[in-house]
C-alpha atoms as a PDB file:
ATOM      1  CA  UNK A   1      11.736  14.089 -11.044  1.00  0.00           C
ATOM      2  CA  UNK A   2       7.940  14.449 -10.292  1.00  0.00           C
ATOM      3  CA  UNK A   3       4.767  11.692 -10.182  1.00  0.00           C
ATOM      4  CA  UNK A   4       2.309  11.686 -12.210  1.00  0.00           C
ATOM      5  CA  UNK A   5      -1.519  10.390 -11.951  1.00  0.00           C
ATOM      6  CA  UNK A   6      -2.701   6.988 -13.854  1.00  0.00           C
ATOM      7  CA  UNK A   7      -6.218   7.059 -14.586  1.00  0.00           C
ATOM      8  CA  UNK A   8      -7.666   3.680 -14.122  1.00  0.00           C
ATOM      9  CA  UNK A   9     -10.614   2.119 -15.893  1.00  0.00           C
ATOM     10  CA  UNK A  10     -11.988   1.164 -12.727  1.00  0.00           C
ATOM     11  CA  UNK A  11     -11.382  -3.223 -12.963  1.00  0.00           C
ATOM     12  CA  UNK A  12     -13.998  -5.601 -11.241  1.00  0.00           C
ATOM     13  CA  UNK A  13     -12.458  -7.744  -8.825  1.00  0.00           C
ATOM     14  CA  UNK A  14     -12.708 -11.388 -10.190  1.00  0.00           C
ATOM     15  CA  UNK A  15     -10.317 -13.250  -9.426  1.00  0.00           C
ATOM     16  CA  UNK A  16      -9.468 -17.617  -9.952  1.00  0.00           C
ATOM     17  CA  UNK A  17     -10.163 -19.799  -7.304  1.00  0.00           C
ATOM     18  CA  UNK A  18      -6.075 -19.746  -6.554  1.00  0.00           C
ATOM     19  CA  UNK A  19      -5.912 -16.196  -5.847  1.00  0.00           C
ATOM     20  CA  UNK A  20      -9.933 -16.879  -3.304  1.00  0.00           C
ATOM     21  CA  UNK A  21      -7.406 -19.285  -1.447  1.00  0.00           C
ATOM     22  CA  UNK A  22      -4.838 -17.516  -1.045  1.00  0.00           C
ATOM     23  CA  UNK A  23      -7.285 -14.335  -0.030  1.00  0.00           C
ATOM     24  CA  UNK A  24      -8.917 -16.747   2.423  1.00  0.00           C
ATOM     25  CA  UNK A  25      -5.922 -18.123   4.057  1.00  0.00           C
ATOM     26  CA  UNK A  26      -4.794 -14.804   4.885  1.00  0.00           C
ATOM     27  CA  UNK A  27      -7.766 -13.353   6.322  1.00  0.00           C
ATOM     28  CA  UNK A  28      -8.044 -16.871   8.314  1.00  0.00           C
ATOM     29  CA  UNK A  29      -4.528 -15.748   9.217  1.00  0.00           C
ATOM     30  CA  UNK A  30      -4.972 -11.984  10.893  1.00  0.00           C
ATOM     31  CA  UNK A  31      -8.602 -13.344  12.471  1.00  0.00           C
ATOM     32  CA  UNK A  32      -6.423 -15.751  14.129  1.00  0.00           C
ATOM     33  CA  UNK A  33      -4.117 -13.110  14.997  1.00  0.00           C
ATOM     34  CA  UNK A  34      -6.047 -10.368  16.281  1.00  0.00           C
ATOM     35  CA  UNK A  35      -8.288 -13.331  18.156  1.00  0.00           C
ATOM     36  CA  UNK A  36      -4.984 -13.859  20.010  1.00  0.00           C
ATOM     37  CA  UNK A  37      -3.716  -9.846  20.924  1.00  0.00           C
ATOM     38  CA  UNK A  38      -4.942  -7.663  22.555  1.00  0.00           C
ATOM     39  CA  UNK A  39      -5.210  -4.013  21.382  1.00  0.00           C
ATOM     40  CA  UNK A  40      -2.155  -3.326  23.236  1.00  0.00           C
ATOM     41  CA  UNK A  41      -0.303  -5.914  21.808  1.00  0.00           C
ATOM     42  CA  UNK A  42      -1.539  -5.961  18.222  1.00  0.00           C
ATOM     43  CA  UNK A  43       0.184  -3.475  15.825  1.00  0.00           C
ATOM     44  CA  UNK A  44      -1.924  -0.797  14.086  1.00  0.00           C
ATOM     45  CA  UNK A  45      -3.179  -3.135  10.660  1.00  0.00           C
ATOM     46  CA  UNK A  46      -6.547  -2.706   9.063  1.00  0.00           C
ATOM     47  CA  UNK A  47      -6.966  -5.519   6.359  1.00  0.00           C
ATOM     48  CA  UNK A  48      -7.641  -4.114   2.747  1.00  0.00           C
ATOM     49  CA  UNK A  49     -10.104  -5.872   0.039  1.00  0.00           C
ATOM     50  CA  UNK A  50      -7.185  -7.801  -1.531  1.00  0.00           C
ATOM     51  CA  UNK A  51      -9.744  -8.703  -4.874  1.00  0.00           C
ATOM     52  CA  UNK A  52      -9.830  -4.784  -5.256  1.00  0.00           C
ATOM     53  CA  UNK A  53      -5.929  -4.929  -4.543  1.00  0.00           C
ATOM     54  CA  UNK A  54      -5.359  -7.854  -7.251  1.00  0.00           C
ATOM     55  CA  UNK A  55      -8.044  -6.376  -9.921  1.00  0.00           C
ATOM     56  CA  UNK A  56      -5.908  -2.965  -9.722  1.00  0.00           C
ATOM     57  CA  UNK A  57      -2.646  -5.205 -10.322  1.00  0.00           C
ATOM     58  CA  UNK A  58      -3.780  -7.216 -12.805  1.00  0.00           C
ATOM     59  CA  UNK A  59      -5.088  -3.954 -14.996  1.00  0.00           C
ATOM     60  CA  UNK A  60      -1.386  -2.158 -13.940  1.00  0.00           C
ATOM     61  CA  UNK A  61       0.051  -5.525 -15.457  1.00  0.00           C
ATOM     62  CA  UNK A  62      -2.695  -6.128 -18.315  1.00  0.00           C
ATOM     63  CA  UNK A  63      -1.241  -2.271 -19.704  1.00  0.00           C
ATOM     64  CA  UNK A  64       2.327  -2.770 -19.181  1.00  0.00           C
ATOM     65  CA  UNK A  65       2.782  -0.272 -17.012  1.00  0.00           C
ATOM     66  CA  UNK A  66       5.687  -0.932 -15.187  1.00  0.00           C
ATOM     67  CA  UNK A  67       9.401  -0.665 -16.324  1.00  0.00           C
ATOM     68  CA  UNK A  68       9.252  -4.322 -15.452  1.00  0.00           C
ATOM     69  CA  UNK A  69       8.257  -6.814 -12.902  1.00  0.00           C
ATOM     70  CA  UNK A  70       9.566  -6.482  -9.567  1.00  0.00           C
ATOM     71  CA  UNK A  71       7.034  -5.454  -6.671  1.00  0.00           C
ATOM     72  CA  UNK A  72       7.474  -4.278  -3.623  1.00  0.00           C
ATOM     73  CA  UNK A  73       5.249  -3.853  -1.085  1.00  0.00           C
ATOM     74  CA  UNK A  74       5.665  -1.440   1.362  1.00  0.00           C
ATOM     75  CA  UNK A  75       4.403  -2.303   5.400  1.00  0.00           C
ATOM     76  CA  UNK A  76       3.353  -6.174   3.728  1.00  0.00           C
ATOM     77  CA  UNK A  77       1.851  -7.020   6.996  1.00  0.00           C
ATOM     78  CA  UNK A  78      -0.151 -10.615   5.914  1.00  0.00           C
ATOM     79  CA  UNK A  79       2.180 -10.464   2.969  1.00  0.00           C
ATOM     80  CA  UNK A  80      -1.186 -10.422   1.012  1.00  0.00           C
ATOM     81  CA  UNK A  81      -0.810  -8.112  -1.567  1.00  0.00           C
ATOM     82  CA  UNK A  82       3.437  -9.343  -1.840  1.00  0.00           C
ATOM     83  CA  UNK A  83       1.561 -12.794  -2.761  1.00  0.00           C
ATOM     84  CA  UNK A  84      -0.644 -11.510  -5.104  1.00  0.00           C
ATOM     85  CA  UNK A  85       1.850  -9.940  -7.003  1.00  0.00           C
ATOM     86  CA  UNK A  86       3.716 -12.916  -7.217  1.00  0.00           C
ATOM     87  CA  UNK A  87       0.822 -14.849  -8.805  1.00  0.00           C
ATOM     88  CA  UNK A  88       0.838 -12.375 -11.536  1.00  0.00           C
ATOM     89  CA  UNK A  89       4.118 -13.347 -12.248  1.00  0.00           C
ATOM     90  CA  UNK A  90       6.324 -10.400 -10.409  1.00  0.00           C
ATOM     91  CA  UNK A  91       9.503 -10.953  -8.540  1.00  0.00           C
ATOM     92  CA  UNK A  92       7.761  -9.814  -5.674  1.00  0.00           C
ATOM     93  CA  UNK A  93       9.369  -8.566  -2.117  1.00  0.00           C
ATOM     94  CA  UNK A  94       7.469  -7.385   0.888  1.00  0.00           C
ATOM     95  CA  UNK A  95       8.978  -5.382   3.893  1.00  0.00           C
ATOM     96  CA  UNK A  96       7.151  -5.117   7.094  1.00  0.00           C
ATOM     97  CA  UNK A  97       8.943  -3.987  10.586  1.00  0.00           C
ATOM     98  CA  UNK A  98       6.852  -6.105  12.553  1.00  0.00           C
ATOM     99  CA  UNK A  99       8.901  -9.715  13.386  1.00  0.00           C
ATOM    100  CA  UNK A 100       5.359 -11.814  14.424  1.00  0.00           C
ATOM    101  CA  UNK A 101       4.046 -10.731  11.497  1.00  0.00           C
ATOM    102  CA  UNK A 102       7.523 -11.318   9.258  1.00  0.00           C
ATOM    103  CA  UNK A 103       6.839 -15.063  10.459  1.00  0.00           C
ATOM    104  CA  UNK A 104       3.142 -15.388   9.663  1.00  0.00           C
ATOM    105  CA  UNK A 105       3.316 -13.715   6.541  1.00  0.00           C
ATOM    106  CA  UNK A 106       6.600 -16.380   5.210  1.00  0.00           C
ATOM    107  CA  UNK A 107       4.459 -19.567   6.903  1.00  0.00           C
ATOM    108  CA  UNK A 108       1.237 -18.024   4.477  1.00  0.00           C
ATOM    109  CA  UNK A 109       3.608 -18.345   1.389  1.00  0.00           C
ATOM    110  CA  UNK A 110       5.105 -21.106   1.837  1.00  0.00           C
ATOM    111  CA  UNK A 111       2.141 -23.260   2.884  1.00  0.00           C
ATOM    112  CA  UNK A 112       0.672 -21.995  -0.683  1.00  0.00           C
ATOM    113  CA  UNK A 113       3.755 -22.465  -2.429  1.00  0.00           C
ATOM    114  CA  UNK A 114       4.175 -18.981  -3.458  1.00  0.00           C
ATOM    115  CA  UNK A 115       7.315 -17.707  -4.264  1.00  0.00           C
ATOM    116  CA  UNK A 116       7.814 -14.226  -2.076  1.00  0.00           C
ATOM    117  CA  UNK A 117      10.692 -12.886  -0.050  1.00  0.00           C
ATOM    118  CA  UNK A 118       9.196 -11.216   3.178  1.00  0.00           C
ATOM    119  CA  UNK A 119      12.017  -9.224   4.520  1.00  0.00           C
ATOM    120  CA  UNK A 120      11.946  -7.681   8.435  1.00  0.00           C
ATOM    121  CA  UNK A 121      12.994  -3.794   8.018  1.00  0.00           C
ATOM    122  CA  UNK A 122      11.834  -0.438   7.250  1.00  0.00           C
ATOM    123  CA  UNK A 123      10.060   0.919   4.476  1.00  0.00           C
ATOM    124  CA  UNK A 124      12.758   4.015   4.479  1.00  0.00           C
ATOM    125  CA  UNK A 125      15.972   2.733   3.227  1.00  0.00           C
ATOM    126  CA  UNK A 126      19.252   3.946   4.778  1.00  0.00           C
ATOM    127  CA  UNK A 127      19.277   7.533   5.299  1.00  0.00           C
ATOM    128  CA  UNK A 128      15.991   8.568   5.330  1.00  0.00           C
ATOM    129  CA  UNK A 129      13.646   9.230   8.035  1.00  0.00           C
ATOM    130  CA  UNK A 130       9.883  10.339   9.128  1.00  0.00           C
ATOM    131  CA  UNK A 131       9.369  13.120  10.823  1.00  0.00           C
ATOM    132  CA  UNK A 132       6.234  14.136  12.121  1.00  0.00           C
ATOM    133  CA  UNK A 133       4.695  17.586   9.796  1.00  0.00           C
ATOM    134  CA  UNK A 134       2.227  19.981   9.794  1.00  0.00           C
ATOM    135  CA  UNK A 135      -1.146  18.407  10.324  1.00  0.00           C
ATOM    136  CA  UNK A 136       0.479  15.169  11.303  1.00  0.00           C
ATOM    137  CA  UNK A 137       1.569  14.501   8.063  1.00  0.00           C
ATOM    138  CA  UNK A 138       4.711  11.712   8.057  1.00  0.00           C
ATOM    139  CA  UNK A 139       7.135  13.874   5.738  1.00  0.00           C
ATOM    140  CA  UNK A 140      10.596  11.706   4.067  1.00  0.00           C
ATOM    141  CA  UNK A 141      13.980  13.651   5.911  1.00  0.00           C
ATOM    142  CA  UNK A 142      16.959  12.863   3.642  1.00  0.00           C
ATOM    143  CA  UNK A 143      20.336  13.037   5.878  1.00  0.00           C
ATOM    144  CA  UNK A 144      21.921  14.979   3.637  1.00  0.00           C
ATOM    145  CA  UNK A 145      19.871  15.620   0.752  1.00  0.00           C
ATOM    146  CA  UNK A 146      22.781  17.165  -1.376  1.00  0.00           C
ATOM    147  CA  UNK A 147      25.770  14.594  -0.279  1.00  0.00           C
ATOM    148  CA  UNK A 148      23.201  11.727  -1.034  1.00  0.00           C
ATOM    149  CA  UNK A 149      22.695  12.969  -4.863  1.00  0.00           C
ATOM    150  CA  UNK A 150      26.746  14.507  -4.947  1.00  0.00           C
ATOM    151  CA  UNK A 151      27.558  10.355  -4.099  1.00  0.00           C
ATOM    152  CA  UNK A 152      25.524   8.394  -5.624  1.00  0.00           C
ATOM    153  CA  UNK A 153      28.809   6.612  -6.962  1.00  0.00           C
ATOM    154  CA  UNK A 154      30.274   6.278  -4.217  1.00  0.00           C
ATOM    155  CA  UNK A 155      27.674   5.236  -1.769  1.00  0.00           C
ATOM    156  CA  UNK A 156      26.827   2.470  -4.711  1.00  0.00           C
ATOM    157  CA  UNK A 157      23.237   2.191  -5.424  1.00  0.00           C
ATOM    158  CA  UNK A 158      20.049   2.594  -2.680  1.00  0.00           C
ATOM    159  CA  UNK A 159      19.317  -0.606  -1.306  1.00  0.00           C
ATOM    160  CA  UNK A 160      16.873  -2.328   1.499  1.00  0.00           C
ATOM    161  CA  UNK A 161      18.696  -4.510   4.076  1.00  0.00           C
ATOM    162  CA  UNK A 162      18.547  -7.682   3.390  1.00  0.00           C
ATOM    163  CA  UNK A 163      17.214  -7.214   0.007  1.00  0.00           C
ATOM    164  CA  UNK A 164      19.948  -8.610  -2.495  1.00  0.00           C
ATOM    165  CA  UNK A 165      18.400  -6.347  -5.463  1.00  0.00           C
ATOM    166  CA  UNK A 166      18.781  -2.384  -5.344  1.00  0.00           C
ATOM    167  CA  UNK A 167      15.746  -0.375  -5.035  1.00  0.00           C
ATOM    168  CA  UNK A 168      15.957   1.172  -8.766  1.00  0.00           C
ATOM    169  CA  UNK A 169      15.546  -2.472  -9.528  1.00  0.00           C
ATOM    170  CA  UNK A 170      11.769  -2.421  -8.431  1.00  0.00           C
ATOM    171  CA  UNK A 171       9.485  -1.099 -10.895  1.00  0.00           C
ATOM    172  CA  UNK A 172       6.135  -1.806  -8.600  1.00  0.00           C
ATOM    173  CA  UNK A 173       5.778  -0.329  -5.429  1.00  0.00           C
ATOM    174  CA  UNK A 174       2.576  -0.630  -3.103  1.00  0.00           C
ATOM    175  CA  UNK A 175       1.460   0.444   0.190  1.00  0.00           C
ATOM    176  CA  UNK A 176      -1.548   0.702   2.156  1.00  0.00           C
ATOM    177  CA  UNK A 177      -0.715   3.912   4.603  1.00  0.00           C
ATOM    178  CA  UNK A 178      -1.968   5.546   7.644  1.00  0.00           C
ATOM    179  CA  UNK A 179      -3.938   8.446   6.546  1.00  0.00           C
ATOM    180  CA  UNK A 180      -1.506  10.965   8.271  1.00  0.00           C
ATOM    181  CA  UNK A 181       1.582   8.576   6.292  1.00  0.00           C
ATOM    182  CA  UNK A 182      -0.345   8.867   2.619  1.00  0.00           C
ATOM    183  CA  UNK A 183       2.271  11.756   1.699  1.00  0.00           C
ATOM    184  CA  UNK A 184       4.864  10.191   2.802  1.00  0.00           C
ATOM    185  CA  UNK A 185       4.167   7.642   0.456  1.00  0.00           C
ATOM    186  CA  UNK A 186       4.896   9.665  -2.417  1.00  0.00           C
ATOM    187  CA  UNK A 187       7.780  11.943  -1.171  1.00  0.00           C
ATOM    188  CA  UNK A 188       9.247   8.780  -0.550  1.00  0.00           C
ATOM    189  CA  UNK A 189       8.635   7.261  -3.560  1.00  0.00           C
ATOM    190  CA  UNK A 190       9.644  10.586  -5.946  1.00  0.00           C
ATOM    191  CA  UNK A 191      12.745  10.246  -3.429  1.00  0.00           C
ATOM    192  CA  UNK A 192      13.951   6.619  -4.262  1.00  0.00           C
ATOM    193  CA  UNK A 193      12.281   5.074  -7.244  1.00  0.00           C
ATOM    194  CA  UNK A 194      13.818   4.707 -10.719  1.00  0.00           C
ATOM    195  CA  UNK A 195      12.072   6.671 -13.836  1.00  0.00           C
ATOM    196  CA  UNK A 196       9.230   4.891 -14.818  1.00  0.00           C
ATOM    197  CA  UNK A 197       8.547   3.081 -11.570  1.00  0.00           C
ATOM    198  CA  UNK A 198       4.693   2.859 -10.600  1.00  0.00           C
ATOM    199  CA  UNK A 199       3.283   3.198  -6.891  1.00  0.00           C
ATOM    200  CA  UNK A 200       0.068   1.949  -6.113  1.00  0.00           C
ATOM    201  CA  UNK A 201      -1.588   3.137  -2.812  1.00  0.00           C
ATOM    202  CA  UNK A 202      -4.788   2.113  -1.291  1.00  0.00           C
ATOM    203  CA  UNK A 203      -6.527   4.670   0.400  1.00  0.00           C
ATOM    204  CA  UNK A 204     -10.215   2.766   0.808  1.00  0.00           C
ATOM    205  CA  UNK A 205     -11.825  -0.168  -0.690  1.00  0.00           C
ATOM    206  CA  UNK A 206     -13.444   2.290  -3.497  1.00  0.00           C
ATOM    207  CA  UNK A 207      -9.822   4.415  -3.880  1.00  0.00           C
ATOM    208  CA  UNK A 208      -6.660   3.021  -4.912  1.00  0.00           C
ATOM    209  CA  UNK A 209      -4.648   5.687  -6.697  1.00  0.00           C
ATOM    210  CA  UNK A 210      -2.072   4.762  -9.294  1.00  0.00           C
ATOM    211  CA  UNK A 211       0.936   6.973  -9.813  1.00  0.00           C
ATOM    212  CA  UNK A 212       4.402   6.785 -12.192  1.00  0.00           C
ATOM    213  CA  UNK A 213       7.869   8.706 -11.453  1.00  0.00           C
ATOM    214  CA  UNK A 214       8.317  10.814 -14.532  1.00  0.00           C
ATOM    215  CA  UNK A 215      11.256  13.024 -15.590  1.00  0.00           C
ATOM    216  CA  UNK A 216      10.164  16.586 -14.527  1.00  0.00           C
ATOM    217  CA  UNK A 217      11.211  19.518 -12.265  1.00  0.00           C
ATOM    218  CA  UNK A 218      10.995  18.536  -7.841  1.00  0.00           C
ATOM    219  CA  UNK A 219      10.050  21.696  -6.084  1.00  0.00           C
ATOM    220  CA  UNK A 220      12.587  22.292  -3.438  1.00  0.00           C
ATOM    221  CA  UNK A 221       9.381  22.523  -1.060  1.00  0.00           C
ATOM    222  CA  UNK A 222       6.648  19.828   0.667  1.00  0.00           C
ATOM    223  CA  UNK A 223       3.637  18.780  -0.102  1.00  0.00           C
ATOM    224  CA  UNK A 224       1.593  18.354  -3.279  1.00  0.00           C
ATOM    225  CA  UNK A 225       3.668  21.390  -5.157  1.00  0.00           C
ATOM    226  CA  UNK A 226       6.867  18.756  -5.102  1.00  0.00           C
ATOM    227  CA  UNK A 227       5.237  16.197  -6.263  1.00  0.00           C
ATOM    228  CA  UNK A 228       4.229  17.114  -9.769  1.00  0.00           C
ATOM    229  CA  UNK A 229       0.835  16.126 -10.961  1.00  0.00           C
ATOM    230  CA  UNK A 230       0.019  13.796  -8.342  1.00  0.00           C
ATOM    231  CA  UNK A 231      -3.828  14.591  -8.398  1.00  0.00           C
ATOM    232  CA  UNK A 232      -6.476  12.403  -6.886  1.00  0.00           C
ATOM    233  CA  UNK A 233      -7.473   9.573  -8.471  1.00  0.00           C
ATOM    234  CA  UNK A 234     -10.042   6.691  -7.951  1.00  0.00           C
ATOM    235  CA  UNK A 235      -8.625   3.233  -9.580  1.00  0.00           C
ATOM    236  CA  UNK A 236     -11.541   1.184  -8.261  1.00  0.00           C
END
């Protein structure tokens, strides 16, 4: 398999005065936080511009993209962009590592009514890991890369835990990386995402790139050359 790039058309963020609560109740939410930890007992999270994150969505959604509608966000911290998923009518999962957050995140959604499952684990499913590349780049580790594909049957398919779906189920993924983690992003996501999935990552408020797993050739090296035509692209 490979990625490919999906040029945008650039959407304005407007957005209804449900999605401006739900925007303001989480950044309410990590002011609070941060107000309360120190940098030593804060983890690492920079907010995004969630209208940029929901105009990007909405024009992913508005084109029918995706193989269908089940997001998942990857490191969901505030559970924002998990939320705003859901109000565009996604089955919509977020995973995030962090337990204080885990709890905020479930209070937000529930308090709005908004139907999310925030689940406490790692973004790399069950035999994968991150290993620390050249340049500081996180790069995806597979176990065993050739007993994982040789038993696919019998291992039954990929799954999160404590995510009752299996990951070729998700046809949205989203994450807002570390800029050392941004190809680990897509290695992981050419690693574990069905055909036809779509991965939206936000690198700044003025660059979210949009990208689909395609049927094509994976260089048995790292870096852009296995990834296909994962160019740079600015969605916003």
């Amino acid at each position: 398999m490979a990625i490919e790039a999906i040029a945008m058309e650039g959407p304005e963020a407007r957005v209804s005065d449900h999605v401006a609560r739900l925007i303001a109740t989480c950044s309410r939410g990590w002011e609070r936080f941060f107000a309360d930890h120190d940098d030593h007992q804060a983890p690492r999270f920079v907010p995004s511009m969630p209208e940029r994150v929901f105009a990007v969505l909405e024009e992913v959604t508005r084109r029918h993209l995706p193989p269908n509608r089940v997001f998942c966000e990857w490191g969901s911290g505030f559970g924002t962009a998990t939320c705003l998923a859901s109000l565009l009518g996604y089955e919509a999962y977020g995973l995030e590592i962090e337990e204080e957050l885990v709890r905020l995140s479930r209070a937000i959604a529930r308090r709005l009514g908004i139907p999310v499952e925030i689940i406490c684990t790692s973004l790399l499913p069950e035999g994968y890991d991150a290993s620390s590349g050249v340049d500081g780049a996180a790069l995806v580790t597979l176990e065993s890369l050739s007993d994982h594909h040789d038993n696919d049957e019998a291992r039954g398919p990929l799954r999160y835990d404590g995510m009752e779906i299996a990951i070729a189920d998700i046809g949205v993924f989203f994450a807002y990386p570390w800029p050392e983690e941004h190809e680990l992003m897509q290695q992981l996501f050419d690693a574990v995402a069905r055909e036809g999935a779509m991965l939206v990552v936000y690198h700044t408020d003025k660059d979210i790139r949009v990208f689909r797993k395609v049927e094509g050739h994976r260089s048995g090296g790292t870096g852009e050359a296995a990834l296909g035509q994962a160019s740079t692209v600015s969605a916003c």
